[in-house]
PDB file of N, CA and C in Angstrom:
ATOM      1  N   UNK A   1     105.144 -60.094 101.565  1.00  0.00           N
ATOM      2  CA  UNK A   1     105.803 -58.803 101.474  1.00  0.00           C
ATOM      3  C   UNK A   1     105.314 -57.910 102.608  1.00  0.00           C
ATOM      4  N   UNK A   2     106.109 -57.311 103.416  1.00  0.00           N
ATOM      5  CA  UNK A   2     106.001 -56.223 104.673  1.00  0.00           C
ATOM      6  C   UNK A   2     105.839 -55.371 103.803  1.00  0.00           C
ATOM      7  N   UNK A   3     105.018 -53.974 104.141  1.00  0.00           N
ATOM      8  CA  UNK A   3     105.142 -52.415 104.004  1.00  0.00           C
ATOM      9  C   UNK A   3     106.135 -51.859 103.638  1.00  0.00           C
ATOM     10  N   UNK A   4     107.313 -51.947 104.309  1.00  0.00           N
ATOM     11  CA  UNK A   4     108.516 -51.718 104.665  1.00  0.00           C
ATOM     12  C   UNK A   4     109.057 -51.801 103.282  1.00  0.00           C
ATOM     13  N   UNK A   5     109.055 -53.506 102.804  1.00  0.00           N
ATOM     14  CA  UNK A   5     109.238 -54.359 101.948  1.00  0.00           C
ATOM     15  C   UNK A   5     108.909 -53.090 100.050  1.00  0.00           C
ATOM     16  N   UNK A   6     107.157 -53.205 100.352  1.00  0.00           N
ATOM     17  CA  UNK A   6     106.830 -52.611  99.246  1.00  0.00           C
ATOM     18  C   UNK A   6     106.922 -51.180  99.356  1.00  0.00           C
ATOM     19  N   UNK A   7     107.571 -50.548 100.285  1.00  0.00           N
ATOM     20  CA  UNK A   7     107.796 -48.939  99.983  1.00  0.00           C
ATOM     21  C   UNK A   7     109.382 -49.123  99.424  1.00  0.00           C
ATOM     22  N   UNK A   8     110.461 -50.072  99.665  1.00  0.00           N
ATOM     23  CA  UNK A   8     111.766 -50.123  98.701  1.00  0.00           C
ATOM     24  C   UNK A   8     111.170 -50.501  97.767  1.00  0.00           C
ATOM     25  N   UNK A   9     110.491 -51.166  97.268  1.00  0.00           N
ATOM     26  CA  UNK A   9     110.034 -51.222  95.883  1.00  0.00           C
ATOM     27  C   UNK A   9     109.724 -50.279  95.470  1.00  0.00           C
ATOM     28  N   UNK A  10     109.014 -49.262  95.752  1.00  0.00           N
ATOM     29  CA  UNK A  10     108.492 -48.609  94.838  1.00  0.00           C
ATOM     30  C   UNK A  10     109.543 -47.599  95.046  1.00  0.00           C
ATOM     31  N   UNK A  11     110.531 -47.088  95.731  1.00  0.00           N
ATOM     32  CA  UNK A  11     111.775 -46.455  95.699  1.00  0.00           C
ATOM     33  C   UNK A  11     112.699 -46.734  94.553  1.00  0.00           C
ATOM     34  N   UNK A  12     112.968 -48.629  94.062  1.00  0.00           N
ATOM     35  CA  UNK A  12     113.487 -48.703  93.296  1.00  0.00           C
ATOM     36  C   UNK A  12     113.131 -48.484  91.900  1.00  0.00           C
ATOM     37  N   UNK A  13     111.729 -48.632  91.871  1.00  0.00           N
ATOM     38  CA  UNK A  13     110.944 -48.875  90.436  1.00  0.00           C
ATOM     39  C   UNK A  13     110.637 -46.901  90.400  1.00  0.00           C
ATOM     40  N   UNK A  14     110.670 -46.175  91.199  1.00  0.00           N
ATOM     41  CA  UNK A  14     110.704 -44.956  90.576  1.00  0.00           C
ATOM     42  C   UNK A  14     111.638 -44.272  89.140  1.00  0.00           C
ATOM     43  N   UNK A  15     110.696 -43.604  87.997  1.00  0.00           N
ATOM     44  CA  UNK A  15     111.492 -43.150  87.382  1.00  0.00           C
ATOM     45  C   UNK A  15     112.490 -42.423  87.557  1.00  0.00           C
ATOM     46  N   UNK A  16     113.388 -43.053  87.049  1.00  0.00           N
ATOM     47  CA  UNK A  16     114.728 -41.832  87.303  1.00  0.00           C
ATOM     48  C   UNK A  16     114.715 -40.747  86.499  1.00  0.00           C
ATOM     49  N   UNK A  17     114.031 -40.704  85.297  1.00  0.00           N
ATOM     50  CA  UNK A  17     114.062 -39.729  84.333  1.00  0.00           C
ATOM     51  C   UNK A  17     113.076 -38.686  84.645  1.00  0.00           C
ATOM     52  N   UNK A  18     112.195 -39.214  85.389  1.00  0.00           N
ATOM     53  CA  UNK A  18     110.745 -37.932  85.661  1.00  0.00           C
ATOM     54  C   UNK A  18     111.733 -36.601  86.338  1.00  0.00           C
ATOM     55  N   UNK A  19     110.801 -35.823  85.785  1.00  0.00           N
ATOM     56  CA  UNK A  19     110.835 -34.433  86.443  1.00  0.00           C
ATOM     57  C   UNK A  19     109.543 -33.831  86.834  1.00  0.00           C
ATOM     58  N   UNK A  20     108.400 -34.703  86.522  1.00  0.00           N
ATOM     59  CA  UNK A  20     107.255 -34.738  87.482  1.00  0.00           C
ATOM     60  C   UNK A  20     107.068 -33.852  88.503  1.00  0.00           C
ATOM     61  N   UNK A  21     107.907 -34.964  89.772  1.00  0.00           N
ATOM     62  CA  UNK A  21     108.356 -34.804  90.783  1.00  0.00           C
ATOM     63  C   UNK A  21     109.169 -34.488  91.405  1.00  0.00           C
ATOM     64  N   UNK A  22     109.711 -33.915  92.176  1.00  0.00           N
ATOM     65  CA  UNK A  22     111.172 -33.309  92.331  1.00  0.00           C
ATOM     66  C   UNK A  22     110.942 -32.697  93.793  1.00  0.00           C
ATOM     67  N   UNK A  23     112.304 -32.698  94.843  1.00  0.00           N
ATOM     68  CA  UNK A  23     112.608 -32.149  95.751  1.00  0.00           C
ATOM     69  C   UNK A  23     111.206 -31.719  96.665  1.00  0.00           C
ATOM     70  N   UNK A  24     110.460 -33.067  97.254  1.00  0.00           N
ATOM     71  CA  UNK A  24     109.270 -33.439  97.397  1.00  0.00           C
ATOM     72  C   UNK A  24     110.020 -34.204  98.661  1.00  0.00           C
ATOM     73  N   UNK A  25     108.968 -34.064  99.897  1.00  0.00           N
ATOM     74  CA  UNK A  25     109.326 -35.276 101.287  1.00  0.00           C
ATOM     75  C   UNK A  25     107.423 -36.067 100.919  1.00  0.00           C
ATOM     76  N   UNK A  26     107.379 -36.981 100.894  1.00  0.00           N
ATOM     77  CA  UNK A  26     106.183 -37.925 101.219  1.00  0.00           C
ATOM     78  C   UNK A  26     105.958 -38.819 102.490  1.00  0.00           C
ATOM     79  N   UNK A  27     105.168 -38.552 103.138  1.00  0.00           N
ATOM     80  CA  UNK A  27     104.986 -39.658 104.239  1.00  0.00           C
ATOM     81  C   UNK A  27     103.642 -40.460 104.276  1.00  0.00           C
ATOM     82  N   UNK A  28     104.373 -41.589 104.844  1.00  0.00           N
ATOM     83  CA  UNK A  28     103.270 -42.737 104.939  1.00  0.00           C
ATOM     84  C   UNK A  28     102.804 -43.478 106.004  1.00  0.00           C
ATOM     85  N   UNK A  29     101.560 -42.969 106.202  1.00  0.00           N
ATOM     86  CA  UNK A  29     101.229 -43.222 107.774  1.00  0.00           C
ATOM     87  C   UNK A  29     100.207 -44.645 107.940  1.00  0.00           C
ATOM     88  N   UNK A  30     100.843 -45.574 107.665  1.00  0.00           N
ATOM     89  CA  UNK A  30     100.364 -46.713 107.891  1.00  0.00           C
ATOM     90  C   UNK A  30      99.773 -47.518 108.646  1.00  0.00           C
ATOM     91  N   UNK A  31      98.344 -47.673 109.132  1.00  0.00           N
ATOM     92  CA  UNK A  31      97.954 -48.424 110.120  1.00  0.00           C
ATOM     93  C   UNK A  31      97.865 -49.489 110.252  1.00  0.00           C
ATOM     94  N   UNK A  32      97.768 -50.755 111.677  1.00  0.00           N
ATOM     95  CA  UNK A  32      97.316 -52.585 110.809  1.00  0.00           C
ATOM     96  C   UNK A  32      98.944 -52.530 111.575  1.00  0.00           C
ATOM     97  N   UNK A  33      98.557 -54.184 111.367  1.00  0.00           N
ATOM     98  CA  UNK A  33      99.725 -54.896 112.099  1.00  0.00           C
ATOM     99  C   UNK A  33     100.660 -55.083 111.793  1.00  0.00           C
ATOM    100  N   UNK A  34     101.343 -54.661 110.251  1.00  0.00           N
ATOM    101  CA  UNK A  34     102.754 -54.224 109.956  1.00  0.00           C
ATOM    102  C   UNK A  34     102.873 -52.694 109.777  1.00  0.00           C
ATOM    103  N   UNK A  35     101.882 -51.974 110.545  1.00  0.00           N
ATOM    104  CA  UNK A  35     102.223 -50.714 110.003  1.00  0.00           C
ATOM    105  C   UNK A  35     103.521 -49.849 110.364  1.00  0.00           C
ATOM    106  N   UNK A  36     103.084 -48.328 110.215  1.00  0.00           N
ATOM    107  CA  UNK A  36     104.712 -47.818 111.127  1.00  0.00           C
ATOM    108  C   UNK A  36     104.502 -46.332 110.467  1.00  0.00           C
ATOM    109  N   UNK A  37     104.820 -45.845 110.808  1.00  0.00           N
ATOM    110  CA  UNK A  37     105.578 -44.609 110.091  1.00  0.00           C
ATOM    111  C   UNK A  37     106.558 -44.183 108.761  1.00  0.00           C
ATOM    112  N   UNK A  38     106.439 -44.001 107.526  1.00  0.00           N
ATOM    113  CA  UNK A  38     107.535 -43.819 106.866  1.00  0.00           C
ATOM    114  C   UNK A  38     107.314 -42.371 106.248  1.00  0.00           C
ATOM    115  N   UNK A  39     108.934 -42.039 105.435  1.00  0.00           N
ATOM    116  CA  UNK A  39     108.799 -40.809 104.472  1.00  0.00           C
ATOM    117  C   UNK A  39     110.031 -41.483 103.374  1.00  0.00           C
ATOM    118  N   UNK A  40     109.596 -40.927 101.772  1.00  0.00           N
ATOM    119  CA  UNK A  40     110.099 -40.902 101.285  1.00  0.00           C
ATOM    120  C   UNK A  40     110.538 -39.247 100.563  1.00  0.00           C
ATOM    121  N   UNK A  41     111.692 -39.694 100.344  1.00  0.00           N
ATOM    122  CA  UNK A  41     112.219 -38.223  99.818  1.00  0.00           C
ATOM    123  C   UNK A  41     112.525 -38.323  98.267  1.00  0.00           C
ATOM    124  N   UNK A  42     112.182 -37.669  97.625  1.00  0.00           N
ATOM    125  CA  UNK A  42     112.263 -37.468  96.100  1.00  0.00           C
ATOM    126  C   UNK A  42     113.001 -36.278  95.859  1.00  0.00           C
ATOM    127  N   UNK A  43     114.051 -36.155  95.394  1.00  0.00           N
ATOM    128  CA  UNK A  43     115.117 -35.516  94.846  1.00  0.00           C
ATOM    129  C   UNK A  43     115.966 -35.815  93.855  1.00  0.00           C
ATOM    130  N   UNK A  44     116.417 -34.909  92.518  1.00  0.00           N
ATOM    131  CA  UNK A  44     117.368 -35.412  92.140  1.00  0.00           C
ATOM    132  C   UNK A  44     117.088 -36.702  91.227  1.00  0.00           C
ATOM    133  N   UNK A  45     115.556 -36.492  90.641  1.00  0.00           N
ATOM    134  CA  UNK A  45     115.637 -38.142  89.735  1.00  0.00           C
ATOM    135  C   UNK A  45     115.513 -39.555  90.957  1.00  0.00           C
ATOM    136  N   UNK A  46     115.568 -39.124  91.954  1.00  0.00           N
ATOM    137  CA  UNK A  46     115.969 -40.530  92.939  1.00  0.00           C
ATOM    138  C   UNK A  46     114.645 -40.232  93.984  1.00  0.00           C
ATOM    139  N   UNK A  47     114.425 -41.894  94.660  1.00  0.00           N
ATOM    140  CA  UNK A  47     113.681 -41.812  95.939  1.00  0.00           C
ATOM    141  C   UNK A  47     114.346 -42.457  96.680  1.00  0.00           C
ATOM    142  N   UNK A  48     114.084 -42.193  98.348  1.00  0.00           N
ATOM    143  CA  UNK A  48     114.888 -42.759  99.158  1.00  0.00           C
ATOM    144  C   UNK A  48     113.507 -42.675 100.212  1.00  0.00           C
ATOM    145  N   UNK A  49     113.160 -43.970 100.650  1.00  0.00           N
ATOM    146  CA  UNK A  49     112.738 -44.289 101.996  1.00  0.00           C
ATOM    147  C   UNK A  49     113.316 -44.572 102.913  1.00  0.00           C
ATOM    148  N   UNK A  50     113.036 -43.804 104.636  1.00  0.00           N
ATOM    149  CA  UNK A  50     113.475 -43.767 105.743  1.00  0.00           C
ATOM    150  C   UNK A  50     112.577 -44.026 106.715  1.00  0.00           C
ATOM    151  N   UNK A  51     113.037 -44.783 107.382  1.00  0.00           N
ATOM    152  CA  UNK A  51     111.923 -45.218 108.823  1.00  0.00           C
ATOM    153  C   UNK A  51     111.643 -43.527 109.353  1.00  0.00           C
ATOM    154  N   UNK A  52     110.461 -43.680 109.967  1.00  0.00           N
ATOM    155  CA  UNK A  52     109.949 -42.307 110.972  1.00  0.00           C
ATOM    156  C   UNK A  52     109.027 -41.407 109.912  1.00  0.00           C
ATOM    157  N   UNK A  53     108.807 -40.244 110.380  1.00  0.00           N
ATOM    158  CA  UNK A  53     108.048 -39.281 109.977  1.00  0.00           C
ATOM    159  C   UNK A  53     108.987 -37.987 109.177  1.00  0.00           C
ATOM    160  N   UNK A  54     108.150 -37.980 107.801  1.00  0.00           N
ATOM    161  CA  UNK A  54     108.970 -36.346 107.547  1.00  0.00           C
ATOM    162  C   UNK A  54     108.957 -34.964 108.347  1.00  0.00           C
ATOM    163  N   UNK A  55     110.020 -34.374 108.056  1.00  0.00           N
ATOM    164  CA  UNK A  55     109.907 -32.804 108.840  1.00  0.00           C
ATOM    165  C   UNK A  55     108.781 -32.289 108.524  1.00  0.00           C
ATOM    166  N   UNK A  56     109.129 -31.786 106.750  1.00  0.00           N
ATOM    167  CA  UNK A  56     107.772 -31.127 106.240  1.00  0.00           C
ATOM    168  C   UNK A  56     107.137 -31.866 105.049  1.00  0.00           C
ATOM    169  N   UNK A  57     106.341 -32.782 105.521  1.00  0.00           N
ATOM    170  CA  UNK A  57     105.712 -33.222 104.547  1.00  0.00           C
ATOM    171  C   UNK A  57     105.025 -32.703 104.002  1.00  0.00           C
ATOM    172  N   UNK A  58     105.538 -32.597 101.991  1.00  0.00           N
ATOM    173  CA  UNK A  58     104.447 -32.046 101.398  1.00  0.00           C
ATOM    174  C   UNK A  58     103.141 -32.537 101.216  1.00  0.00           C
ATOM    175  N   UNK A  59     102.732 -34.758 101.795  1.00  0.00           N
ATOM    176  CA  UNK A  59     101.963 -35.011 101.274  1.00  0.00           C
ATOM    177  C   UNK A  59     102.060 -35.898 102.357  1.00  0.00           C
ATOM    178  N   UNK A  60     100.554 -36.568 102.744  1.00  0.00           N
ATOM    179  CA  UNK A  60     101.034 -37.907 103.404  1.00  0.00           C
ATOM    180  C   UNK A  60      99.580 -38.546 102.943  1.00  0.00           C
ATOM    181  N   UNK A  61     100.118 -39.473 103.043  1.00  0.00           N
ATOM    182  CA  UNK A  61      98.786 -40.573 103.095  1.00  0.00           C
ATOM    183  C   UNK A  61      98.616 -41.502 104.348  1.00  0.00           C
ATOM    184  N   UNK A  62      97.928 -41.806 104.261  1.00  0.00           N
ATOM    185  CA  UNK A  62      97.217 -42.778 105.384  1.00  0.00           C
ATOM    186  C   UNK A  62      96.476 -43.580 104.920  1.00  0.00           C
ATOM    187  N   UNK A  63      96.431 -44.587 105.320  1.00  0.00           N
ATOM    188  CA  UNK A  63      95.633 -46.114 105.452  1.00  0.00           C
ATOM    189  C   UNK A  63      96.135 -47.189 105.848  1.00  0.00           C
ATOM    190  N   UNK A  64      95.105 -48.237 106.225  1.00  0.00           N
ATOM    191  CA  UNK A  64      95.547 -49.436 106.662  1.00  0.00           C
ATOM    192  C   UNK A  64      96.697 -50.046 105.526  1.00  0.00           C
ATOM    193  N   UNK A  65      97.390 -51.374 106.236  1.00  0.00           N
ATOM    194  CA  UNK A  65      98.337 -51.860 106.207  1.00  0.00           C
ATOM    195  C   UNK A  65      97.821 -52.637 104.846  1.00  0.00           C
ATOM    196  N   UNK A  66      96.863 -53.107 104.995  1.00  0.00           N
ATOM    197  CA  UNK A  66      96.174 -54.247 104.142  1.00  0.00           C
ATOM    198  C   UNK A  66      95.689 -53.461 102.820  1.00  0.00           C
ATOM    199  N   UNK A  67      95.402 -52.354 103.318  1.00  0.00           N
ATOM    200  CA  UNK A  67      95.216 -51.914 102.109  1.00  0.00           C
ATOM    201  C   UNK A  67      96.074 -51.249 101.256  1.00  0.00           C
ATOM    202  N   UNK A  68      97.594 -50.845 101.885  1.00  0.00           N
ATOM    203  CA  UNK A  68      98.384 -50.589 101.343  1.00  0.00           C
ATOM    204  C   UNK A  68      98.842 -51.401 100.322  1.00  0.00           C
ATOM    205  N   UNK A  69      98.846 -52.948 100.778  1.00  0.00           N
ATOM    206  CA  UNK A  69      99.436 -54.016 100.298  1.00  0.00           C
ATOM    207  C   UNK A  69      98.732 -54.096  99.182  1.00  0.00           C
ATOM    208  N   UNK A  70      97.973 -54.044  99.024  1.00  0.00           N
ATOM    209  CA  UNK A  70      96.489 -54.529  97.979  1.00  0.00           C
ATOM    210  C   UNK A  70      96.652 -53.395  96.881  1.00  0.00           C
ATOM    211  N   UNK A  71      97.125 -52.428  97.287  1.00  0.00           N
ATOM    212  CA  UNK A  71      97.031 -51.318  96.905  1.00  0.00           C
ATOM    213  C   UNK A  71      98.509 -51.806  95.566  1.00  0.00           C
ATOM    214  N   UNK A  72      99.234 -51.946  96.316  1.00  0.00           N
ATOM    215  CA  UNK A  72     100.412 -51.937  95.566  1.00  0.00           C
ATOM    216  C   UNK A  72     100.585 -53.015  94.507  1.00  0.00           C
ATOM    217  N   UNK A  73     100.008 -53.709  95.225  1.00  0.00           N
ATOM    218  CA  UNK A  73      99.889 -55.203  94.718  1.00  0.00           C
ATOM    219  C   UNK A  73      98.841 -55.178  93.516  1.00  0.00           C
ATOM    220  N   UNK A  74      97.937 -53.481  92.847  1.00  0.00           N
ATOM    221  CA  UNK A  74      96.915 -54.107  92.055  1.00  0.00           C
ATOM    222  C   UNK A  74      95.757 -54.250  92.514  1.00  0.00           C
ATOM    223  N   UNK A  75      95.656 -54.657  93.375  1.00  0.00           N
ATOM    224  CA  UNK A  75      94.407 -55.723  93.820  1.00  0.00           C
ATOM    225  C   UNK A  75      93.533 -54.621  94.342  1.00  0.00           C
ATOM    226  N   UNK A  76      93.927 -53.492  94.419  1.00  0.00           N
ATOM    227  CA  UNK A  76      92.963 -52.172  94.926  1.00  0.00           C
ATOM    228  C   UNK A  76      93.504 -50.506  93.930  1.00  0.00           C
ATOM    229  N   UNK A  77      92.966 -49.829  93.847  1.00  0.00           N
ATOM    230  CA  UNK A  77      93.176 -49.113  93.249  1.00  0.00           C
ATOM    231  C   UNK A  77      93.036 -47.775  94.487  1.00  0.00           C
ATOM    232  N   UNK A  78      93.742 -46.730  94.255  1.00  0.00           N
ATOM    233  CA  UNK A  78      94.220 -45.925  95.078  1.00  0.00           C
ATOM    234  C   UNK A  78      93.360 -44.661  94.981  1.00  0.00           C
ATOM    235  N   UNK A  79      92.038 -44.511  93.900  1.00  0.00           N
ATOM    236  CA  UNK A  79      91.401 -43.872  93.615  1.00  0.00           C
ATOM    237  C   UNK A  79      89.734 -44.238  94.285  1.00  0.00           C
ATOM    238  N   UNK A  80      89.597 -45.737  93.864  1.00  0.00           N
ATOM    239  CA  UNK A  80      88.765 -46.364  94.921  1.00  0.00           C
ATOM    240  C   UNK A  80      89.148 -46.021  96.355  1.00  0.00           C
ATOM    241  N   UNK A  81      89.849 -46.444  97.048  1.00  0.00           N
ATOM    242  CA  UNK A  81      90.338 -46.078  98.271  1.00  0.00           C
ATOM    243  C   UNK A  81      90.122 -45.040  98.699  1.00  0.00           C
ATOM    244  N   UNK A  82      90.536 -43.832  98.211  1.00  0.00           N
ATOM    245  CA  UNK A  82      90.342 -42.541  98.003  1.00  0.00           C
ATOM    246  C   UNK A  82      88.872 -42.174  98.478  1.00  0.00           C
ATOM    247  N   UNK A  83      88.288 -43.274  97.460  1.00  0.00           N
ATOM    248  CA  UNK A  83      86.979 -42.191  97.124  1.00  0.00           C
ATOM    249  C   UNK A  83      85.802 -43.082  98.277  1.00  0.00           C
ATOM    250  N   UNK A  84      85.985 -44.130  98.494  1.00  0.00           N
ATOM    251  CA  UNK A  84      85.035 -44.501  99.822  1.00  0.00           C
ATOM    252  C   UNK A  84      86.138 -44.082 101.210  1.00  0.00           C
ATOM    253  N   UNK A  85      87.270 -43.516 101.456  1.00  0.00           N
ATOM    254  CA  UNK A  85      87.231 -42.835 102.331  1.00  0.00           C
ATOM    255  C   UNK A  85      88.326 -43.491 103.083  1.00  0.00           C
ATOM    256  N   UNK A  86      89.122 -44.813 102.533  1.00  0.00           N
ATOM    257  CA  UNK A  86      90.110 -45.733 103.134  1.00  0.00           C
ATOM    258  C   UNK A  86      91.391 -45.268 102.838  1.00  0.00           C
ATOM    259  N   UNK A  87      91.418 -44.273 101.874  1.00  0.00           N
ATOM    260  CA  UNK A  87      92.983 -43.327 101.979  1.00  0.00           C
ATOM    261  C   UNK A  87      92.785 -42.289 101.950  1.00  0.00           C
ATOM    262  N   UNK A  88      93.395 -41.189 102.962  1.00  0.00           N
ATOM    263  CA  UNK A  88      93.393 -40.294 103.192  1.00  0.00           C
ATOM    264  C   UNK A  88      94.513 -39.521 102.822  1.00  0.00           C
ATOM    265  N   UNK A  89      94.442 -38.727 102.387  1.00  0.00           N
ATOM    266  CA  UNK A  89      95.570 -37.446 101.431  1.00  0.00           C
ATOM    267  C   UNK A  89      95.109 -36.266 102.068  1.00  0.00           C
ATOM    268  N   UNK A  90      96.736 -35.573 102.880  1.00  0.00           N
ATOM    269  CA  UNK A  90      96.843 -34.649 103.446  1.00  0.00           C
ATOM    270  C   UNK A  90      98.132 -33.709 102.660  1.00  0.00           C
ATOM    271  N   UNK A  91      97.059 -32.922 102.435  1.00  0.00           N
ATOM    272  CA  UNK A  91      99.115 -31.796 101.603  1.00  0.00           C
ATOM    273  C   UNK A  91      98.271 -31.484 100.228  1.00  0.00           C
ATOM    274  N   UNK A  92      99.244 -31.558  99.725  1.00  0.00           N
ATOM    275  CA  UNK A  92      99.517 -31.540  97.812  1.00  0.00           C
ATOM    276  C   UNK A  92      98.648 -32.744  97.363  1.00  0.00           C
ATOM    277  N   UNK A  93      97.655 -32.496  97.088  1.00  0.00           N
ATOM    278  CA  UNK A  93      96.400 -33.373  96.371  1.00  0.00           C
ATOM    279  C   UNK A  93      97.343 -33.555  94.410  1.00  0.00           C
ATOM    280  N   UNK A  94      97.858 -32.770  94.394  1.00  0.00           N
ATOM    281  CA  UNK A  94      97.883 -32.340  92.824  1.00  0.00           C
ATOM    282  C   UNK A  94      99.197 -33.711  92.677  1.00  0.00           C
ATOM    283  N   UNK A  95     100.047 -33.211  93.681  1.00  0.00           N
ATOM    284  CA  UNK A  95     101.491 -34.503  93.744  1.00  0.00           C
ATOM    285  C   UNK A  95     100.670 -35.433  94.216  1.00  0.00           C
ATOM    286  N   UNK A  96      99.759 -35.655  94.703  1.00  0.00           N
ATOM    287  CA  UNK A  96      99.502 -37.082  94.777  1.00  0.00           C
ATOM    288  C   UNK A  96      98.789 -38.171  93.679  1.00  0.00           C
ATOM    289  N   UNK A  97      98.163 -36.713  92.678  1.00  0.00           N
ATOM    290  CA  UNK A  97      98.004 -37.391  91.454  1.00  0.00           C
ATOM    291  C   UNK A  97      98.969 -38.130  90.588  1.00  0.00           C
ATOM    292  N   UNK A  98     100.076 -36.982  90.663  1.00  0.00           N
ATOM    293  CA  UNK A  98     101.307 -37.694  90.015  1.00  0.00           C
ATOM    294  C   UNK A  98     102.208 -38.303  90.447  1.00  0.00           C
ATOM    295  N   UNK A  99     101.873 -38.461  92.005  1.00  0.00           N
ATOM    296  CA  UNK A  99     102.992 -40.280  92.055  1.00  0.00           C
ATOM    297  C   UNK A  99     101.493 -40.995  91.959  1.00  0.00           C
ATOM    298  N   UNK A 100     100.500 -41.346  91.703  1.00  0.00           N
ATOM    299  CA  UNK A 100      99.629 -42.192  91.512  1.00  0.00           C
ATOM    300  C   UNK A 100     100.315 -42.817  90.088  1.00  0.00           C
ATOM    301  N   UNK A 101     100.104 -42.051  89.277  1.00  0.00           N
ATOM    302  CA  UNK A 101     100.580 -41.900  87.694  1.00  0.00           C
ATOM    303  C   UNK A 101     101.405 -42.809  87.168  1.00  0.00           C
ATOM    304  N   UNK A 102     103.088 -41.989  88.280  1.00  0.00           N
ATOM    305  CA  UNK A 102     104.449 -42.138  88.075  1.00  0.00           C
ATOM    306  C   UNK A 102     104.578 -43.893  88.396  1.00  0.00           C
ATOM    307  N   UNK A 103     103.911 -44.166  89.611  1.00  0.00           N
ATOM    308  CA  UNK A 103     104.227 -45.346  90.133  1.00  0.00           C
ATOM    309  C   UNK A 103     102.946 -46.091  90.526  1.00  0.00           C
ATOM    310  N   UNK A 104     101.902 -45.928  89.615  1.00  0.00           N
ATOM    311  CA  UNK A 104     101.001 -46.936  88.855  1.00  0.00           C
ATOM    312  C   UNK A 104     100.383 -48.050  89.945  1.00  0.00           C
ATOM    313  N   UNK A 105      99.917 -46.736  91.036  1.00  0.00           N
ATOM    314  CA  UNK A 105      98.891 -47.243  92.369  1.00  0.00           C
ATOM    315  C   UNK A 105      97.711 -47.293  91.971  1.00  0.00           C
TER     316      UNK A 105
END
């Protein structure tokens, strides 16, 4: 699975019913040899990922590629990461609790 790959996943597996989250840009600044640039936009019950960088991101994260994967995959937890210093959260700390939550990083 590419990055790419597991950010439509987690676009599709977003609740549609939350109101959590709402009318929110997220970006994901991915480093490592599939990395890249992304943003997802949350509006409307829906997410939509787009190649590139958001305008105004309320939130972004950062980390390696590998650990994204791992991340998503389970195999790492996004709070660990966090807390020795391998993901970095810029913006809205508070929304990043609750897509942790929503979509069970």
């Amino acid at each position: 699975m590419t990055v790419r790959d597991s950010l439509d996943e987690l676009a599709r597996r977003f609740p549609r019913d939350s109101t959590d989250v709402a009318d929110v840009d997220v970006q994901f600044d991915i480093d490592g040899s599939d990395g890249g640039v992304w943003h997802a936009r949350i509006a409307d019950g829906t997410c939509a990922v787009a190649d590139g960088p958001a305008r105004e991101p309320q939130l972004t994260l950062q980390l390696s590629s590998s650990d994204w994967l791992d991340m998503v995959a389970g195999r790492k937890s996004s709070q660990m990461l966090f807390m020795i210093g391998r993901l970095k959260v810029k913006g809205d700390i508070g929304l990043a609790i609750k897509l942790v939550s929503l979509l069970k990083l």
